[in-house]
N, C-alpha and C. Protein backbone atom coordinates (compact mmCIF):
# COMPACT_ATOMS: atom_id res chain seq x y z
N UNK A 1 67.55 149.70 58.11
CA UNK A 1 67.14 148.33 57.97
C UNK A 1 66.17 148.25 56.80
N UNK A 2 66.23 147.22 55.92
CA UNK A 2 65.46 147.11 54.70
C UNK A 2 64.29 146.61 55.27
N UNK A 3 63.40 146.85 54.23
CA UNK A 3 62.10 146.35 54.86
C UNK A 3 61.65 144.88 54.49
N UNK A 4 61.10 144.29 55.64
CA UNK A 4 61.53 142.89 56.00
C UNK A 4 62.03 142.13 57.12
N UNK A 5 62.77 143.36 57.64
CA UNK A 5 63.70 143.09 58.28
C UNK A 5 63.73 142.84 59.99
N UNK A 6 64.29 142.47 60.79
CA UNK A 6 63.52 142.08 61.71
C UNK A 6 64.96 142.43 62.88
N UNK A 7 64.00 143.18 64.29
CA UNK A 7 65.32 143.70 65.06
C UNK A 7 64.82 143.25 66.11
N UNK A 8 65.94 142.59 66.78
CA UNK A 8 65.42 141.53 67.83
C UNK A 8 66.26 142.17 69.15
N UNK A 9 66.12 142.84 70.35
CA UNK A 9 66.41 143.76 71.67
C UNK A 9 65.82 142.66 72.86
N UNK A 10 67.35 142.74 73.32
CA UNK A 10 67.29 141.91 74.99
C UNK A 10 67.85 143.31 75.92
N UNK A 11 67.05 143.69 77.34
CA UNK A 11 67.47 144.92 77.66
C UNK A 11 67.46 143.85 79.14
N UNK A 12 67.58 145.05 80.33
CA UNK A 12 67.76 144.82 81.36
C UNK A 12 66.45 146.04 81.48
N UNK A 13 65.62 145.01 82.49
CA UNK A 13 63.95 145.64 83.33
C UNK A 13 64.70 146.39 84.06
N UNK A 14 63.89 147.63 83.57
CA UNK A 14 64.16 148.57 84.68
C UNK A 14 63.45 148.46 86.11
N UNK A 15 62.52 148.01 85.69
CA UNK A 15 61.15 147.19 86.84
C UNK A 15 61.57 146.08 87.72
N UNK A 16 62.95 145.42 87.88
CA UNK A 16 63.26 144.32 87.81
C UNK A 16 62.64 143.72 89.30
N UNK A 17 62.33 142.61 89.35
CA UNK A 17 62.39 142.44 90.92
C UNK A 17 63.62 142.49 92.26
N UNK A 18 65.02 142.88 91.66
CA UNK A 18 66.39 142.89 91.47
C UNK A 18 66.05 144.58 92.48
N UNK A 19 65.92 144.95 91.18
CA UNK A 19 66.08 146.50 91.26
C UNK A 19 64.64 147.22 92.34
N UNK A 20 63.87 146.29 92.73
CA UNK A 20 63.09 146.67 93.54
C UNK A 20 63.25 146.50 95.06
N UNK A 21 64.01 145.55 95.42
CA UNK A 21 64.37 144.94 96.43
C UNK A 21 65.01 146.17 96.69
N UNK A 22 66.46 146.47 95.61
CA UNK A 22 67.44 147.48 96.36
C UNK A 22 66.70 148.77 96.40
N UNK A 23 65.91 149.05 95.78
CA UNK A 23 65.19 150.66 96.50
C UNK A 23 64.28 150.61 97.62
N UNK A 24 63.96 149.22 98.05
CA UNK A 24 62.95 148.69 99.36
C UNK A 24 64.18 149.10 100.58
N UNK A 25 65.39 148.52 100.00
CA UNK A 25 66.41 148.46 101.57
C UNK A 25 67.08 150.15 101.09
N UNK A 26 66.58 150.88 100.18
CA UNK A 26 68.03 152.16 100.19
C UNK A 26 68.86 152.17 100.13
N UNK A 27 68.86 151.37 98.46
CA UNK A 27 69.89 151.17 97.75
C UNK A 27 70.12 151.40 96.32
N UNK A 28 71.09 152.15 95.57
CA UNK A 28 71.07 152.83 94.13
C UNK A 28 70.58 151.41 92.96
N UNK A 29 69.78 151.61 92.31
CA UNK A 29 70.25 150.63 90.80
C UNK A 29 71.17 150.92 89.99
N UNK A 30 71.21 151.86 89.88
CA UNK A 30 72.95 151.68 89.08
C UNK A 30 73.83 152.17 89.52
N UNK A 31 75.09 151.45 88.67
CA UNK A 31 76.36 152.06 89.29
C UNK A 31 76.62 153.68 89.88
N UNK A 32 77.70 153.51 90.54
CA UNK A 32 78.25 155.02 91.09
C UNK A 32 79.25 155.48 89.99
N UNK A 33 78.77 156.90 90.03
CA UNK A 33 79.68 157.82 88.98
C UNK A 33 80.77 158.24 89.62
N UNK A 34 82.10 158.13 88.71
CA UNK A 34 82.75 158.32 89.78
C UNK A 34 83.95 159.72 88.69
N UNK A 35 84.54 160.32 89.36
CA UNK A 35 85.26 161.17 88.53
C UNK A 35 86.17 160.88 87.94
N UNK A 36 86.75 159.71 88.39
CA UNK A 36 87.96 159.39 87.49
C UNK A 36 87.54 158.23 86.64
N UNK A 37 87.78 157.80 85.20
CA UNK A 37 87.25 156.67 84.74
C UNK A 37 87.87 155.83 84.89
N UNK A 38 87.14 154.31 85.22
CA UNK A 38 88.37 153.38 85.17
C UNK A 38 89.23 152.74 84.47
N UNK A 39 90.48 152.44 84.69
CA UNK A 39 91.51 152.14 83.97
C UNK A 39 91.11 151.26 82.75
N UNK A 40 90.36 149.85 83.58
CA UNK A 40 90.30 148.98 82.49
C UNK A 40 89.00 149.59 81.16
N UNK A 41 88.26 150.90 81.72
CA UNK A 41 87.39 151.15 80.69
C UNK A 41 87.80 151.57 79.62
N UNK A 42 88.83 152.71 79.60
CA UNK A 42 89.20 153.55 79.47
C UNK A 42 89.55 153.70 77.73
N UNK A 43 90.07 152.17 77.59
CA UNK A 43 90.10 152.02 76.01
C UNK A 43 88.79 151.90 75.39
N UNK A 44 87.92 151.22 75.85
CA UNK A 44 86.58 150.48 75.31
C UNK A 44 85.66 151.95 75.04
N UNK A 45 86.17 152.95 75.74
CA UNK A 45 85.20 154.08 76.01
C UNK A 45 85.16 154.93 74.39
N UNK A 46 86.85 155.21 74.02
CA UNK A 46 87.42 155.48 72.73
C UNK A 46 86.56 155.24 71.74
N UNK A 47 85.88 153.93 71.96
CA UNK A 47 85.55 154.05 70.35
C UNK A 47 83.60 154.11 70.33
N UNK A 48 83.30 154.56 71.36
CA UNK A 48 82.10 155.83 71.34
C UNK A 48 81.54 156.62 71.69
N UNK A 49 82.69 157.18 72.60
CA UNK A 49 82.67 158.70 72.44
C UNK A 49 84.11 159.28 72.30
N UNK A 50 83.21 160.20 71.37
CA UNK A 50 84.48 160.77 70.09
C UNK A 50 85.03 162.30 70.34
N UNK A 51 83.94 162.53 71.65
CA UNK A 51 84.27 164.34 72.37
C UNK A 51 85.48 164.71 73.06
N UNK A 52 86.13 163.75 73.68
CA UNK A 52 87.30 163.79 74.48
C UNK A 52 86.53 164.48 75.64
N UNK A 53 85.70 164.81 75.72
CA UNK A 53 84.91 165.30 77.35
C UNK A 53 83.98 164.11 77.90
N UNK A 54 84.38 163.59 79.32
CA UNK A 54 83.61 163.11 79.99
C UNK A 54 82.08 163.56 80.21
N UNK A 55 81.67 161.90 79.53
CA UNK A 55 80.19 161.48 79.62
C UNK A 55 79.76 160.47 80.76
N UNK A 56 78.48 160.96 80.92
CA UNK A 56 78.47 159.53 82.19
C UNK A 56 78.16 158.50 81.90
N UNK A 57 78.21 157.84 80.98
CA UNK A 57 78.16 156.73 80.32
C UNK A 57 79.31 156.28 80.21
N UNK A 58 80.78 157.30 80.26
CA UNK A 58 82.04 156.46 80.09
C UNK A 58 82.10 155.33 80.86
N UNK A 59 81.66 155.80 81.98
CA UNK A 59 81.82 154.33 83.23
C UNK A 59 81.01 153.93 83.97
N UNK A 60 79.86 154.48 83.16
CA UNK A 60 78.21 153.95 84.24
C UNK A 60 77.73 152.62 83.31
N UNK A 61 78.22 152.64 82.20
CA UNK A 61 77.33 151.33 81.46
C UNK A 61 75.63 151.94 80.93
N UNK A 62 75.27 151.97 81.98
CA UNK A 62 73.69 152.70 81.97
C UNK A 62 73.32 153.58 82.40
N UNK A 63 72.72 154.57 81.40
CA UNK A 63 72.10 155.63 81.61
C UNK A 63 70.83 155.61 81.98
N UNK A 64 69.99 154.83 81.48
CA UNK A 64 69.03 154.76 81.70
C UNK A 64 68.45 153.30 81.42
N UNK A 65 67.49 152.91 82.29
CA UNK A 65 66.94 151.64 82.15
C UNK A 65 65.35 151.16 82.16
N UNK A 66 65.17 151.03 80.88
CA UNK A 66 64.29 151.08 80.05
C UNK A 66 62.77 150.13 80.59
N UNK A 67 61.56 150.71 80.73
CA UNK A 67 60.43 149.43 81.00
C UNK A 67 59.79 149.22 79.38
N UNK A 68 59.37 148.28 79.48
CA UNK A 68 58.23 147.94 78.49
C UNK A 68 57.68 148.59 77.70
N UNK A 69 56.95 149.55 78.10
CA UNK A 69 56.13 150.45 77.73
C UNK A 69 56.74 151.66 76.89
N UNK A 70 58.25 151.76 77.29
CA UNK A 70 58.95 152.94 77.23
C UNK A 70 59.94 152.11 75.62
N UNK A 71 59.90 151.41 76.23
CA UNK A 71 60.50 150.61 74.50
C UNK A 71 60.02 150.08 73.51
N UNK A 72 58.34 149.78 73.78
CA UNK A 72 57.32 149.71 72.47
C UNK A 72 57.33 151.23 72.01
N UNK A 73 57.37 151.94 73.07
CA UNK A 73 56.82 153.48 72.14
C UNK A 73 58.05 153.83 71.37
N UNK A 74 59.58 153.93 71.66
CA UNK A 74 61.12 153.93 70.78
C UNK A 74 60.53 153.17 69.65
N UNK A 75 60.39 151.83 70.06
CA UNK A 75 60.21 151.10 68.38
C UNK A 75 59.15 151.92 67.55
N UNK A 76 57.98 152.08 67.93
CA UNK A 76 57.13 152.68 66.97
C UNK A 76 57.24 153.84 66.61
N UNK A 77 58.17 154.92 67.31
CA UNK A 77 58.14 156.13 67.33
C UNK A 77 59.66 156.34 66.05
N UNK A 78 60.31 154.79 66.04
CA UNK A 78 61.17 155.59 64.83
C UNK A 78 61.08 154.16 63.54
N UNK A 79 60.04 153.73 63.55
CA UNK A 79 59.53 153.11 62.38
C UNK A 79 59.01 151.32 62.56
N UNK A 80 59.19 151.30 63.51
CA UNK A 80 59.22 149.31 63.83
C UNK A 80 57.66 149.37 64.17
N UNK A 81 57.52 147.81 63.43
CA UNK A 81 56.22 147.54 63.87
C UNK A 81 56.30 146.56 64.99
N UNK A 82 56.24 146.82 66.35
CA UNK A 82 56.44 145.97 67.30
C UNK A 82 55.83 144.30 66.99
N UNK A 83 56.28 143.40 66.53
CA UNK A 83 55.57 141.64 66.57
C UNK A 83 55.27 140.80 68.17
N UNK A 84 56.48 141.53 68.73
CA UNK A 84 56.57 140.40 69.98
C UNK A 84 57.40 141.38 71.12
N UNK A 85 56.97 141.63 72.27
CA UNK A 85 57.34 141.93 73.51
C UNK A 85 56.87 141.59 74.97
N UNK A 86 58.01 140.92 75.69
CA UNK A 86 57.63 140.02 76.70
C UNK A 86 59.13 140.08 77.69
N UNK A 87 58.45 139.87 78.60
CA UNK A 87 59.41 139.65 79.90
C UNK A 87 60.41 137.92 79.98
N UNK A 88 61.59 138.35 80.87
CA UNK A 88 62.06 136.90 80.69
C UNK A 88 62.53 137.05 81.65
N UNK A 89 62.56 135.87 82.68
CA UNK A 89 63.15 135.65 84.24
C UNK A 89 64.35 134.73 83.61
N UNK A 90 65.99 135.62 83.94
CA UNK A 90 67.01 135.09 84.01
C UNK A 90 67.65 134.18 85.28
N UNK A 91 67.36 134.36 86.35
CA UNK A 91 67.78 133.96 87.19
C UNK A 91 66.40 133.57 88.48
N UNK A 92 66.07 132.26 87.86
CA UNK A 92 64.70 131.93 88.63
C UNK A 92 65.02 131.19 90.05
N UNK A 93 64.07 131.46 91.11
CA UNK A 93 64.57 130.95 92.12
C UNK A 93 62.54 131.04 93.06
N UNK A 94 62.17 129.96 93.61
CA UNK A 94 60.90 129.74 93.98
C UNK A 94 60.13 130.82 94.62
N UNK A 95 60.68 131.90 94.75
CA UNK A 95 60.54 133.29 95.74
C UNK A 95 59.99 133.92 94.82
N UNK A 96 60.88 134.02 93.60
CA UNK A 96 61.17 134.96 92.72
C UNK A 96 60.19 134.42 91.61
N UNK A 97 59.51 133.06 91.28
CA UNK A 97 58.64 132.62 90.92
C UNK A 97 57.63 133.15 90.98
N UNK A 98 57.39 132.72 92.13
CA UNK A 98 56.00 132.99 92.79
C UNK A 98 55.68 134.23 93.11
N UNK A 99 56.59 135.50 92.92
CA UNK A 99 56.14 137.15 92.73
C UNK A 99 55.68 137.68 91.22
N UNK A 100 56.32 136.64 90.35
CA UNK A 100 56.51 136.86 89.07
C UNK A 100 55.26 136.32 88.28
N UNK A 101 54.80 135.55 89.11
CA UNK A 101 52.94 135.27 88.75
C UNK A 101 52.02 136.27 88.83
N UNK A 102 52.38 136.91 89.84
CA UNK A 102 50.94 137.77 90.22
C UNK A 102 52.02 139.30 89.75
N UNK A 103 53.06 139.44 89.32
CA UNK A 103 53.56 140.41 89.08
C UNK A 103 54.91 140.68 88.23
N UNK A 104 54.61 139.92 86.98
CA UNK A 104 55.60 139.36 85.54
C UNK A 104 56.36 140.64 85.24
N UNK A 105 55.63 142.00 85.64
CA UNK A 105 56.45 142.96 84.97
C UNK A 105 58.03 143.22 86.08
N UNK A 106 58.16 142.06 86.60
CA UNK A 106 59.29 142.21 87.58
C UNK A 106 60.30 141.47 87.21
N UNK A 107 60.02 141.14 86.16
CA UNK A 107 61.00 139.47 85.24
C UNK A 107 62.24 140.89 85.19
N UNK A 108 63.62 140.06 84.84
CA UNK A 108 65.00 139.88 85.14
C UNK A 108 65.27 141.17 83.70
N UNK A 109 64.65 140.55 82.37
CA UNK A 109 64.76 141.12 81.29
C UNK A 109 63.43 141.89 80.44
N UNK A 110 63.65 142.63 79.40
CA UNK A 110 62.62 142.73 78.31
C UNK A 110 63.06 142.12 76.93
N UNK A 111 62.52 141.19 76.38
CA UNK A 111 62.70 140.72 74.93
C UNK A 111 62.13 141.86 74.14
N UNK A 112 62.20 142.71 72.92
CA UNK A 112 61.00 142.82 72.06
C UNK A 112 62.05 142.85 70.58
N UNK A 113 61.05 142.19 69.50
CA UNK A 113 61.14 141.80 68.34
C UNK A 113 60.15 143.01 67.72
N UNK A 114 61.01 143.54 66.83
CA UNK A 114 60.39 144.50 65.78
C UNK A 114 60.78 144.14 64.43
N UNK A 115 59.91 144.88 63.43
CA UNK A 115 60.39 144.43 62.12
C UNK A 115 60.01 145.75 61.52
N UNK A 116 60.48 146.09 60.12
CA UNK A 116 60.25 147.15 59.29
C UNK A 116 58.98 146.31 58.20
């Protein structure tokens, strides 16, 4: 990226209030790995990874799911000057409000805006 330049990242909270609920009842956040990949992935997978050996990413989507903290330090650690990082509630509902006051790092998403 030339310098100037400005890189704008919408992730999924790993913190989510989503993803907290299901480890309250004993339940996975992400998908199940499964040994066979699925059919409909199967093309989409082709064009990134180039090993012909199963990765778990062929059909997990996510490997890992990223907080706040863990994605200001990526940006700065390979050249971005972080401008702007903040939480965003996708799917608001008065419950989910009112946890998200006294405890924002539970919002739906992470925004952060970097620039070179």
């Amino acid at each position: 990226m030339s310098v100037g330049g400005i890189f704008y990242l919408s992730t999924i909270n790993g913190c989510s209030f989503e993803n907290v609920l299901k480890l309250f009842r004993g339940k996975p956040i992400t998908g199940k790995v499964n040994e066979k990949l699925d059919d409909g992935f199967a093309e989409v997978v082709k064009d990134f990874n180039k090993t012909d050996m199963k990765q778990i990413w062929d059909d997990w989507q996510h490997v890992k799911e990223y907080t706040k903290e863990e994605l200001e330090e990526i940006f700065k650690v390979v050249g971005f000057k972080v401008k702007k990082c903040f939480y965003r509630n996708l799917y608001p509902n008065f419950i989910k409000n009112t946890v998200l006051k006294l405890f924002p790092h539970l919002a739906d998403e992470i925004i952060i805006i970097g620039g070179k």
